[in-house]
Protein backbone atom coordinates (compact mmCIF):
# COMPACT_ATOMS: atom_id res chain seq x y z
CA UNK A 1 5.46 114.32 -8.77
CA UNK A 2 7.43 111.81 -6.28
CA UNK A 3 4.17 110.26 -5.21
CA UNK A 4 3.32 109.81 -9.03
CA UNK A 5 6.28 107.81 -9.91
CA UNK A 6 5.83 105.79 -6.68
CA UNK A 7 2.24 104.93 -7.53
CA UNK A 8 3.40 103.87 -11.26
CA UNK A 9 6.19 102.07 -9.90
CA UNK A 10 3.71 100.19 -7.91
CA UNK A 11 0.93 99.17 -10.75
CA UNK A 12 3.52 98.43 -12.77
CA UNK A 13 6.47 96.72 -11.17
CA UNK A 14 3.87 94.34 -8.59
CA UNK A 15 2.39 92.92 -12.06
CA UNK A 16 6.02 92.05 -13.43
CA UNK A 17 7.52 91.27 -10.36
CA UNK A 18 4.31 88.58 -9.41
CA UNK A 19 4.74 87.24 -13.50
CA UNK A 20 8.96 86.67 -12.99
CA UNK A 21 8.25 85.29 -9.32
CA UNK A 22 5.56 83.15 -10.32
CA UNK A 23 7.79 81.86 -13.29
CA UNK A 24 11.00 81.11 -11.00
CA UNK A 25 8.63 79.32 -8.24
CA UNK A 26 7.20 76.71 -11.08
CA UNK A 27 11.17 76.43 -12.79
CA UNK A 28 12.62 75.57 -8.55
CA UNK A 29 9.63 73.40 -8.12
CA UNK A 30 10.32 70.84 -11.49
CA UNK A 31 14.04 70.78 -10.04
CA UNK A 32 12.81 70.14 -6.66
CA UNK A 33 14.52 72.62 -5.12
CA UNK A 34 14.72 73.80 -1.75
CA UNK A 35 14.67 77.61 -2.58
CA UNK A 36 10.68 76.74 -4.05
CA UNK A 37 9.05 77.83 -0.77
CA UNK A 38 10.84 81.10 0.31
CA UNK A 39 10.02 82.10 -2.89
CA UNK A 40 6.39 81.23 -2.86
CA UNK A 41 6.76 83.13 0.30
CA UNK A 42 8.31 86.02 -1.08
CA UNK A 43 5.29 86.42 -3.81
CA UNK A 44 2.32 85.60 -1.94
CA UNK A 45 3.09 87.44 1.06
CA UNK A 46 6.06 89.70 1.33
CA UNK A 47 5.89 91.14 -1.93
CA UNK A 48 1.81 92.28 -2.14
CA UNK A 49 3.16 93.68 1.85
CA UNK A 50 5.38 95.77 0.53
CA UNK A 51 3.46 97.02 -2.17
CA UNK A 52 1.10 97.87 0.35
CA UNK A 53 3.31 99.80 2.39
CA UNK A 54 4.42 102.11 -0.59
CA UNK A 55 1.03 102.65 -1.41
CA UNK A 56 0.44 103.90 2.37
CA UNK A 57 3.27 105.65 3.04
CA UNK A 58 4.45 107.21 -0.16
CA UNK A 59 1.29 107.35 -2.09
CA UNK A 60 -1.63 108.40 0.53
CA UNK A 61 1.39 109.91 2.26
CA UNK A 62 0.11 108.47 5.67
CA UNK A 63 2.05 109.41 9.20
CA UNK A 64 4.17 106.37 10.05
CA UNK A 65 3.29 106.63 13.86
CA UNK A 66 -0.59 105.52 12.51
CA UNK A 67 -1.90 102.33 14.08
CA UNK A 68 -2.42 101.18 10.85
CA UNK A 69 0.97 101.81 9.53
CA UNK A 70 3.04 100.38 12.49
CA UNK A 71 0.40 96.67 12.55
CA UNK A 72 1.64 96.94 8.47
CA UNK A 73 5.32 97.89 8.86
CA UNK A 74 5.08 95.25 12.45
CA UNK A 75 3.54 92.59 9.49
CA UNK A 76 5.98 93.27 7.08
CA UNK A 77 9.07 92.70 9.13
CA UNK A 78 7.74 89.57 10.77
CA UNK A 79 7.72 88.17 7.07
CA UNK A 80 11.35 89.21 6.05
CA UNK A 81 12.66 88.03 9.11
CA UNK A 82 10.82 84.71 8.28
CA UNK A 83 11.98 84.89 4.25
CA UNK A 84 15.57 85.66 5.65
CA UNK A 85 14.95 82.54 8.33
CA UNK A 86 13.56 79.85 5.33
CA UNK A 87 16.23 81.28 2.94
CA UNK A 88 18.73 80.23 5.22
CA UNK A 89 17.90 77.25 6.02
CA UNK A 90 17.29 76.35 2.34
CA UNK A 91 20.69 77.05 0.75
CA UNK A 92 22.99 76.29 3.59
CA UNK A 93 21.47 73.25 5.55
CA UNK A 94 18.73 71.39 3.63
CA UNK A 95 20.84 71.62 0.35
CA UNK A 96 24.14 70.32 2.37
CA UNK A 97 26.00 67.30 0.92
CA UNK A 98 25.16 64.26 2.54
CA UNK A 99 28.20 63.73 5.64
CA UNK A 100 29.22 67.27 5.25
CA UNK A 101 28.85 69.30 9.02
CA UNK A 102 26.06 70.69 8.02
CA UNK A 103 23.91 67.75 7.01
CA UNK A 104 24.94 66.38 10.16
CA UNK A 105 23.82 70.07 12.20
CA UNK A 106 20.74 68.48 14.81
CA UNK A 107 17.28 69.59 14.68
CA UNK A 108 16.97 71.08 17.64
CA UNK A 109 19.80 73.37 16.81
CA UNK A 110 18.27 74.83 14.16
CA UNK A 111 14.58 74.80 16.23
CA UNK A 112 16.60 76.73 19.26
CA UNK A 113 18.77 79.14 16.92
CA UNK A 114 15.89 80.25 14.66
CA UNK A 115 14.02 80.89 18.17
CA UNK A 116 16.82 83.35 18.91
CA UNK A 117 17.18 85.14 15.50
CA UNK A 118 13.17 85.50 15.40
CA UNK A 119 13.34 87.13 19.18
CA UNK A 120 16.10 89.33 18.50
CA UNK A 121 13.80 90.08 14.74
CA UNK A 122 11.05 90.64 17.15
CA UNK A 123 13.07 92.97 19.37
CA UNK A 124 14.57 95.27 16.74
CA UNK A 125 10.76 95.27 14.65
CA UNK A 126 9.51 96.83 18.07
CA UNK A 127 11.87 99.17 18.70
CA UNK A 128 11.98 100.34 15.48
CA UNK A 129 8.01 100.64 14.05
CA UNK A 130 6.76 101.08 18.05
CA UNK A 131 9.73 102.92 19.58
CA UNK A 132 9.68 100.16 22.67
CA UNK A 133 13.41 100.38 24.50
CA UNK A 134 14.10 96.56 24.66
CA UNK A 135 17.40 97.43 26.59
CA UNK A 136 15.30 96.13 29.56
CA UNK A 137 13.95 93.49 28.24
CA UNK A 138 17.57 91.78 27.16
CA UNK A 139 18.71 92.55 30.73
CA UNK A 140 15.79 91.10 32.91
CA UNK A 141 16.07 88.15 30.58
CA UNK A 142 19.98 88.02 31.39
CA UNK A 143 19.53 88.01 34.79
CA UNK A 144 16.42 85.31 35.02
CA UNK A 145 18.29 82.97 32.71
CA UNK A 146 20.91 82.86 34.91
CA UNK A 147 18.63 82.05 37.90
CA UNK A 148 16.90 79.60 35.87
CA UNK A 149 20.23 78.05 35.28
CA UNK A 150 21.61 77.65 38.65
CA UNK A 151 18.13 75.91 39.79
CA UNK A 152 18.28 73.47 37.36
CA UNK A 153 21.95 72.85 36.36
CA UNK A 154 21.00 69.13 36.15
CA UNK A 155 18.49 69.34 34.18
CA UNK A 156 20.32 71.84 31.90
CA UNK A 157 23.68 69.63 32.01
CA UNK A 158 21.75 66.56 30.77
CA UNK A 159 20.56 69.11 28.11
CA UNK A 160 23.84 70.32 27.38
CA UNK A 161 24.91 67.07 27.13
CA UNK A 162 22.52 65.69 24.55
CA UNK A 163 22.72 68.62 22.61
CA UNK A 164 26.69 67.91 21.98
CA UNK A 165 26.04 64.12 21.29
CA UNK A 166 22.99 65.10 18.74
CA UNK A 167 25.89 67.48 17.10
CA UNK A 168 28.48 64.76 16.80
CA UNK A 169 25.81 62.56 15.84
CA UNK A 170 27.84 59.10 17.12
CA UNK A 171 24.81 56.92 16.49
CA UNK A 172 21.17 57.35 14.10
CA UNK A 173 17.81 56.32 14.71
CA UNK A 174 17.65 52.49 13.75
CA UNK A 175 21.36 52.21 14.54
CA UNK A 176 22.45 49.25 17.30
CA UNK A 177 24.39 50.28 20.75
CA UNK A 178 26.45 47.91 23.00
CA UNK A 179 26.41 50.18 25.89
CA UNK A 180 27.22 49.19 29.85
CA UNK A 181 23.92 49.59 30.62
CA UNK A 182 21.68 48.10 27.41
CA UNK A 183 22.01 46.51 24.31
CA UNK A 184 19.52 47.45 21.60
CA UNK A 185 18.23 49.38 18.59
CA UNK A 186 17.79 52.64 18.77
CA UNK A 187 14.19 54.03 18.32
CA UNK A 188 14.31 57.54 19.62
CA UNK A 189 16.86 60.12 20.62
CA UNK A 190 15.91 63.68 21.48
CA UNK A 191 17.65 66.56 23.59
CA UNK A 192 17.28 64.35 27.19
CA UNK A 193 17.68 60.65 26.61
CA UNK A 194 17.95 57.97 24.10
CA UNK A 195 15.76 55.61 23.90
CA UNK A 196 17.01 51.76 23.47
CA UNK A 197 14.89 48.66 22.68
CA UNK A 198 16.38 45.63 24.03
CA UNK A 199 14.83 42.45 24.45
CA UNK A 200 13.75 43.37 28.26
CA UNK A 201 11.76 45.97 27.15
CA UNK A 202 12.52 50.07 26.09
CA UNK A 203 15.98 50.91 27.99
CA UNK A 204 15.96 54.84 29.02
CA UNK A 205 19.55 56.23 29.12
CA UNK A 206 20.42 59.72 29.61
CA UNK A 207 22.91 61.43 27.61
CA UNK A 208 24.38 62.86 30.35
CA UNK A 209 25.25 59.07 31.13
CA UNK A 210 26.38 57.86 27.53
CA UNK A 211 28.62 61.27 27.05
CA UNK A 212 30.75 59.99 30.54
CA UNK A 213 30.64 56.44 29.21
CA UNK A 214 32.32 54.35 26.13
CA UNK A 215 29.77 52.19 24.14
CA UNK A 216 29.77 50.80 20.54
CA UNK A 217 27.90 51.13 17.49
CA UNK A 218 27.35 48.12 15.98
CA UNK A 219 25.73 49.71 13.36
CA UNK A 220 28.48 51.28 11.99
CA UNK A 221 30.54 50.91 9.52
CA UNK A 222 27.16 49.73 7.54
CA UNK A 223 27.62 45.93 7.19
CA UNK A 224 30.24 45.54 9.67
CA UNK A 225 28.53 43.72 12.46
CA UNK A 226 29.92 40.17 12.91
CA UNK A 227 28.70 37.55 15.38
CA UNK A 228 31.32 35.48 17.36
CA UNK A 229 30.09 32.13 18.81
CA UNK A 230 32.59 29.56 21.03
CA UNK A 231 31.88 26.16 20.92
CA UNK A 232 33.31 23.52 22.60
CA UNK A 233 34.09 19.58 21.11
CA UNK A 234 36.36 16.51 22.24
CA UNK A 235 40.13 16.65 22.40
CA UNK A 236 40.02 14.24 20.43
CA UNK A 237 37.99 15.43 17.36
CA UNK A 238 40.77 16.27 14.87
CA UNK A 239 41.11 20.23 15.03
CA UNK A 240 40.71 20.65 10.76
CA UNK A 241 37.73 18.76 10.84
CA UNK A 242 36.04 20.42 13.32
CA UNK A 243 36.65 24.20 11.69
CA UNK A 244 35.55 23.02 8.86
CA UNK A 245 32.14 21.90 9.89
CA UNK A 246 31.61 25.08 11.73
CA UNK A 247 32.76 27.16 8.72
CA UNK A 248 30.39 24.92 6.58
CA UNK A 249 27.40 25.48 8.91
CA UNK A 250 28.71 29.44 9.93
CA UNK A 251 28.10 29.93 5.51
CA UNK A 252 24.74 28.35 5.00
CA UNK A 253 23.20 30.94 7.69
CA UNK A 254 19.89 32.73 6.10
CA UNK A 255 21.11 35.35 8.08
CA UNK A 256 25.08 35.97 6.69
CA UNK A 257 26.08 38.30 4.80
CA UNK A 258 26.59 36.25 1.42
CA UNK A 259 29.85 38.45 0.12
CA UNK A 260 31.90 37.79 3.61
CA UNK A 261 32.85 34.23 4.29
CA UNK A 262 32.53 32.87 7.72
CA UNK A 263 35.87 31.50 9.41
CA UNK A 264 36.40 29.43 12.75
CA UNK A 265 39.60 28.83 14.41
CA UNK A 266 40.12 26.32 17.56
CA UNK A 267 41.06 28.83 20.75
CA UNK A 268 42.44 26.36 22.90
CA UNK A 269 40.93 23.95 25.73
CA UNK A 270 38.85 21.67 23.39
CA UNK A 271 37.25 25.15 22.89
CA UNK A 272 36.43 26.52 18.93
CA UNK A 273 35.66 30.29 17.84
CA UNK A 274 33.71 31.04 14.94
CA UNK A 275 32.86 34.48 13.54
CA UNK A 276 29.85 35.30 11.41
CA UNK A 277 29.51 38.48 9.31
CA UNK A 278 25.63 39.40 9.47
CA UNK A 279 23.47 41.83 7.77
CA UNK A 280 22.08 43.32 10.85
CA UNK A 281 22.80 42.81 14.71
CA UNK A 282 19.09 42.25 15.03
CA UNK A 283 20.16 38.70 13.51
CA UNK A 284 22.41 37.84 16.14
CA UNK A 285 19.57 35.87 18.23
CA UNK A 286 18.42 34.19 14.89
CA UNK A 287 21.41 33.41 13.59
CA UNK A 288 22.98 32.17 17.10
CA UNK A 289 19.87 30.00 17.46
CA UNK A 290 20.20 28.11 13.78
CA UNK A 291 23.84 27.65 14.05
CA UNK A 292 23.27 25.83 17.26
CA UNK A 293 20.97 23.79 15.80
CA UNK A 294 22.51 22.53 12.87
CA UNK A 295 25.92 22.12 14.44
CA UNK A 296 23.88 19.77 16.99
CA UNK A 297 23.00 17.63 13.73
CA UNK A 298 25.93 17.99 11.90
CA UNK A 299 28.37 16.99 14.32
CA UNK A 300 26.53 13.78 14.65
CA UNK A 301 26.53 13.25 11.13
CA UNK A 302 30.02 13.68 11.11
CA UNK A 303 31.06 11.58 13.98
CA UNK A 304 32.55 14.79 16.50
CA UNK A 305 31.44 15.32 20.20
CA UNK A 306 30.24 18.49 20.11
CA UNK A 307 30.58 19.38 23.98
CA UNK A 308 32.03 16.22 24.52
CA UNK A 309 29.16 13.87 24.01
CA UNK A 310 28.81 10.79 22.09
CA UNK A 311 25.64 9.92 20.01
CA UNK A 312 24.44 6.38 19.86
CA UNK A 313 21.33 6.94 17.63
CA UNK A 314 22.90 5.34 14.25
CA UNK A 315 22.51 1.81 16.02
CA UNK A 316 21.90 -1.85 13.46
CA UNK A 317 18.59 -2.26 14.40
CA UNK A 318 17.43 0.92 13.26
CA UNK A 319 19.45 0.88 10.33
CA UNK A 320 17.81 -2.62 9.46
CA UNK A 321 14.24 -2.13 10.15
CA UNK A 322 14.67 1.49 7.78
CA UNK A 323 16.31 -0.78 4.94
CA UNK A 324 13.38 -3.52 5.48
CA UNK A 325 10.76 -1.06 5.68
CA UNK A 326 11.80 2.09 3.24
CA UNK A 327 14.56 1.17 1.07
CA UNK A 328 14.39 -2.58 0.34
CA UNK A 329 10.67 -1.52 -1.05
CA UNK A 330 12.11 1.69 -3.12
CA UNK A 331 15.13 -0.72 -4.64
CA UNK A 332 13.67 -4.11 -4.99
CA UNK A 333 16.08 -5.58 -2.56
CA UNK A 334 16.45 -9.32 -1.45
CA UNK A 335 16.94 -10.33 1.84
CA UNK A 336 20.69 -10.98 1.07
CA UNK A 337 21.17 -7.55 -0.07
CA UNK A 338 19.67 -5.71 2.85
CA UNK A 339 21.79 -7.63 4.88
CA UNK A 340 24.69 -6.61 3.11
CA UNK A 341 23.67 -3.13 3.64
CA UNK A 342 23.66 -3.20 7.05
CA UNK A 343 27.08 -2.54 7.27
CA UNK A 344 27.14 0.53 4.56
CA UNK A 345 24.21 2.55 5.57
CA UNK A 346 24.08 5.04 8.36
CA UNK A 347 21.19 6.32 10.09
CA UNK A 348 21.20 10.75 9.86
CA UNK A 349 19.49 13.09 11.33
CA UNK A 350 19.02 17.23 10.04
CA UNK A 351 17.08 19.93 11.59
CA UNK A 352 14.63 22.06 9.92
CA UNK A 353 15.60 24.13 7.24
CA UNK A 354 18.82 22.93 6.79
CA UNK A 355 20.16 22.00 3.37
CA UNK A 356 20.05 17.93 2.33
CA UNK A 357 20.80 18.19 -0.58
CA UNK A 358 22.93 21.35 -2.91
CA UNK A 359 21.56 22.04 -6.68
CA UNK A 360 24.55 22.12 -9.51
CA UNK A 361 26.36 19.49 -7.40
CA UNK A 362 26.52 15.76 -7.65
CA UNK A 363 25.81 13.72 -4.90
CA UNK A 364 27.69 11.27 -3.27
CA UNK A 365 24.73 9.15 -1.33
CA UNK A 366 21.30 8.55 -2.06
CA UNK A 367 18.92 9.91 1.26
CA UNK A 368 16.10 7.91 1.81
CA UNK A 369 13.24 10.02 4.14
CA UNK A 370 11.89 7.82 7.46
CA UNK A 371 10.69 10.57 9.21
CA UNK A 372 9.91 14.07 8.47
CA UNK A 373 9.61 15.87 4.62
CA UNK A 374 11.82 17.45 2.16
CA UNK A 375 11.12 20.75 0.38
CA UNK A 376 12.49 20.48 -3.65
CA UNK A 377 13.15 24.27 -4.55
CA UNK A 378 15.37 25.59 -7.81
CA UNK A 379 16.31 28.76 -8.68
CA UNK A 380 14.07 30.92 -11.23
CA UNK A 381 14.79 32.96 -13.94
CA UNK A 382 14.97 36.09 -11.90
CA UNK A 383 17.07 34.75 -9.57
CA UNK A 384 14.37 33.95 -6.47
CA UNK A 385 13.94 30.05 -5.46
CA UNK A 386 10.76 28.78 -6.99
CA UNK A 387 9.15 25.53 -5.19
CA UNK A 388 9.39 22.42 -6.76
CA UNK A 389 7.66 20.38 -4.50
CA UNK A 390 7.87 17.65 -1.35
CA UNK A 391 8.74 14.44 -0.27
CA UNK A 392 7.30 13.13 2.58
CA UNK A 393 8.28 9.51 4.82
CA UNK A 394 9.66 6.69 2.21
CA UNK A 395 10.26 9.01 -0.49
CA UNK A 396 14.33 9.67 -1.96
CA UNK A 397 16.93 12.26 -2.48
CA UNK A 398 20.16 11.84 -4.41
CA UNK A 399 19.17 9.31 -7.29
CA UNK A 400 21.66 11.85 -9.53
CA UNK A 401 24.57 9.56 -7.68
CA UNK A 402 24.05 6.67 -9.88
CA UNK A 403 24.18 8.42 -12.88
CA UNK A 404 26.96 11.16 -12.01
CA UNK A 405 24.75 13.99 -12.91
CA UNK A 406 24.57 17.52 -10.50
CA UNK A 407 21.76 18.26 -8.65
CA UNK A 408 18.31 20.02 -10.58
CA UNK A 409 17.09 21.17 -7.14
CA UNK A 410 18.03 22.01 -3.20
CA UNK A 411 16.45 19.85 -1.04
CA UNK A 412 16.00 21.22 2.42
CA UNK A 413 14.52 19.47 5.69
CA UNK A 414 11.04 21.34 6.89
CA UNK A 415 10.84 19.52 9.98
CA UNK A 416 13.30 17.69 12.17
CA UNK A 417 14.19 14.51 9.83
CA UNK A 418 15.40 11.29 10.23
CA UNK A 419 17.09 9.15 6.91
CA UNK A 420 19.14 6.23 5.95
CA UNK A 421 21.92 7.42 3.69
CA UNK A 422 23.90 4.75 1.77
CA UNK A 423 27.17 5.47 -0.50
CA UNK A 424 26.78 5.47 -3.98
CA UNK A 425 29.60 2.50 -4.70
CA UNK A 426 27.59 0.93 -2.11
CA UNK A 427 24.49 0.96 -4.40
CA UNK A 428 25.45 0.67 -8.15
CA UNK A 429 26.07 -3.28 -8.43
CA UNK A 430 22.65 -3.58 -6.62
CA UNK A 431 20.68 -1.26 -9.56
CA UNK A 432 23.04 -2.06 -12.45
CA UNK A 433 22.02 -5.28 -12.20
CA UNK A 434 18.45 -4.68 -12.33
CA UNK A 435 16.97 -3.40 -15.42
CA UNK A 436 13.76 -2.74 -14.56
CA UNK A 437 14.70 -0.52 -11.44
CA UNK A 438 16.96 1.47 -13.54
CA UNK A 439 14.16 2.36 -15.68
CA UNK A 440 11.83 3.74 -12.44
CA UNK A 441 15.16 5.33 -11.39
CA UNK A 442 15.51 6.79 -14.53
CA UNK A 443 11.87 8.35 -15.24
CA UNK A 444 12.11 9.45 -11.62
CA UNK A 445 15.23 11.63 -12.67
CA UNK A 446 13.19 12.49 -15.88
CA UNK A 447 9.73 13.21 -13.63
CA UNK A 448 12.24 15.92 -11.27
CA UNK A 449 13.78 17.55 -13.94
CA UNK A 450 10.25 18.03 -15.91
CA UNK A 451 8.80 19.44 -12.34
CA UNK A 452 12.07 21.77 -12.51
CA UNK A 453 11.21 22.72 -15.90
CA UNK A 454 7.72 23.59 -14.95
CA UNK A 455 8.35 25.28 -11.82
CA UNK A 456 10.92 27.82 -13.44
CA UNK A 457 8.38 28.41 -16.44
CA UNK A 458 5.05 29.62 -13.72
CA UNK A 459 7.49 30.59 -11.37
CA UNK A 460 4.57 29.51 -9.06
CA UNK A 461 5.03 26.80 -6.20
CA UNK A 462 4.48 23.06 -7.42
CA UNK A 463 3.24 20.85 -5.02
């Protein structure tokens, strides 16, 4: 009668049980839930196992010491233990709250405890479907680890070592280190070694080493990194004048961090400290590189010996052969009035891809190009720069002066360039007095904000 109910149970309940399983399996997998596979395991394998099993042992009433029996029952618990192993793993570490102790559990903890827990499985499976005593077993084990241990107690330290730092998880792949030894991104860290790429090549370090040893992050807090450059001027540049420049050039970095403001303070001994917040330390070559560059420029521009040097390029002869051969002509001008000039205009220089001229503000000077080309660029509807188009050699920036009207455009050197800048009080007796001139100045103005227009509409480059 027992084996009756055992075989109904089984024709029955494996038909239901398969239906619910099946149903819960397709419910976890639209959450996306991490329980989806052990159950998918449970149904396809463990469940038809055990069925199995009844049918064997309860039904056809089969010995249990039968070869058949044991490779079933042997089967059987190698699938719990693995059900009771993905289970595990499901609920308590791959559902874990991101920075909890368990998100933060390494790899290769997991890998070496599930090793364990499925040899102990093992171990108890044998001993209880083949009767093998595994007392033994644990004790020669015991006594080679040991062995093993004392040979290679380097070797193991190192991997003692790296397991602890891949627990406390101090740095991620991707994340920047400042160590004694390197300084570099992070590409790989396993149980032995981290590996860092720095700009000599892939730096090997040990963990043994970096667990003995301070280093620093410069990855974390996200966004933190900040770059600190020193710079050095004249004693007798005026101290305001010179942080400001450097905070001016420090903000119009590609590479800052648009929400953090640079700031520069003088540090003593002629010597000046500014400090960059950028996106990523991988910037800090970039970035450095720019801000040396455009400070070169700049401090020309603005009349300050940057380390101590005087520039003697804005000399009268080059200011009068640009105003005989560029602006005179762009403005109609007499002989008289480029003469007068002479005195007002200044020969500049900017290096590539720094900023001329800054849309939404008005300008001060008109820029006229002598060597080297402007890129026009405005900002589109969604926000991205759209190209306006170039001016090349004998070509002009900043008409909006004369008429007191904001920028439609940046204007931005490609190359290296050279212009003559003159003052705009410097310029508007000269034009006002010319009709004609204002009207080419004034369908110019018309011409760039059409080209603005146009540019914004394709949002397609405009040459």
């Amino acid at each position: 009668m027992l084996t009756l109910w055992w075989a109904a149970a089984v024709v029955i309940g494996l038909p239901l049980l398969l239906i619910g399983l099946t149903e819960w399996h397709h419910s976890l997998v639209r959450t996306k839930s991490h329980l989806a596979r052990p159950v998918l395991l449970l149904r396809n394998y463990l469940v038809p196992l055990g069925a199995l099993l009844v049918l064997l042992v309860e039904v056809a009433r089969m010995p249990a010491d039968f070869t058949s029996v044991r490779l079933l029952g042997t089967v059987f618990g190698f699938v719990l233990l693995v059900l009771l192993l993905s289970g595990l793993n499901a609920t308590v570490f791959e559902g874990a709250p991101q920075g909890s102790w368990r998100q933060r559990v390494p790899a290769i903890f997991l890998d070496v405890t599930r090793f364990l827990l499925i040899g102990a499985g093992l171990a108890v499976i044998l001993s209880f479907v083949w009767g093998v005593r595994v007392g033994g077993i644990f004790t020669a084990l015991g006594v080679t680890s040991v062995v093993i241990g004392l040979m290679l107690q380097n070797s193991v330290g190192q991997i003692v070592s790296g397991l602890f730092m891949l627990f406390e998880q101090p740095f991620r792949i991707g994340d920047w280190l400042d160590t004694p030894a390197a300084r570099g991104q992070i590409v790989e860290a396993n149980w032995r070694a981290v590996h860092i790429q720095t700009g000599r090549g892939l730096q090997i370090t040990p963990n043994s080493v970096l667990a003995t040893t301070s280093f620093t992050n410069l990855s974390r807090p996200p966004g933190g990194h900040r770059l600190v450059i020193t710079t050095t001027f004249s004693p007798a540049d005026p101290p305001n004048r010179v942080c400001e420049l450097l905070t001016r050039i420090a903000n119009a970095l590609p590479q800052r961090r648009t929400q953090v403001p640079a700031s520069s303070v003088p540090v003593g001994s002629a010597e000046y400290r500014v400090t960059i917040a950028l996106r990523s330390p991988a910037d800090d070559t970039a970035a450095q590189a720019t801000f040396l560059s455009w400070l070169w420029y700049a401090a020309r521009r603005e009349g300050l010996h940057l380390n101590g040097e005087d520039d003697d390029f804005n000399t009268p002869q080059r200011i009068e052969k640009a105003l005989r051969t560029v602006v005179a002509p762009t403005l109609r001008l007499s002989h008289s009035d480029q003469r007068s000039l002479i005195s007002q205009a200044t020969i500049v220089r900017y290096g590539a891809d720094e900023i001329i001229e800054h849309a939404g503000r008005v300008p001060e000077k008109m820029t006229f190009l002598i060597e080297g080309s402007i890129r026009l660029t405005a900002e589109g509807p969604d926000g991205i720069p759209v190209t306006v188009g170039t001016l090349d050699e004998g070509s002009f920036v900043g008409v909006t002066a004369l008429t007191r009207q904001p920028n439609f455009f940046d204007a931005q050197a490609i190359t290296e360039l050279t212009a003559l800048q003159i003052e705009r009080d410097h310029l508007v007796e000269l034009v006002m007095g010319n009709p004609a001139l204002l009207q080419d100045l004034g369908r110019t103005i018309d011409d760039r904000r059409a080209r603005v227009d146009q540019a914004r509409t394709s949002e397609q480059p405009v040459s």
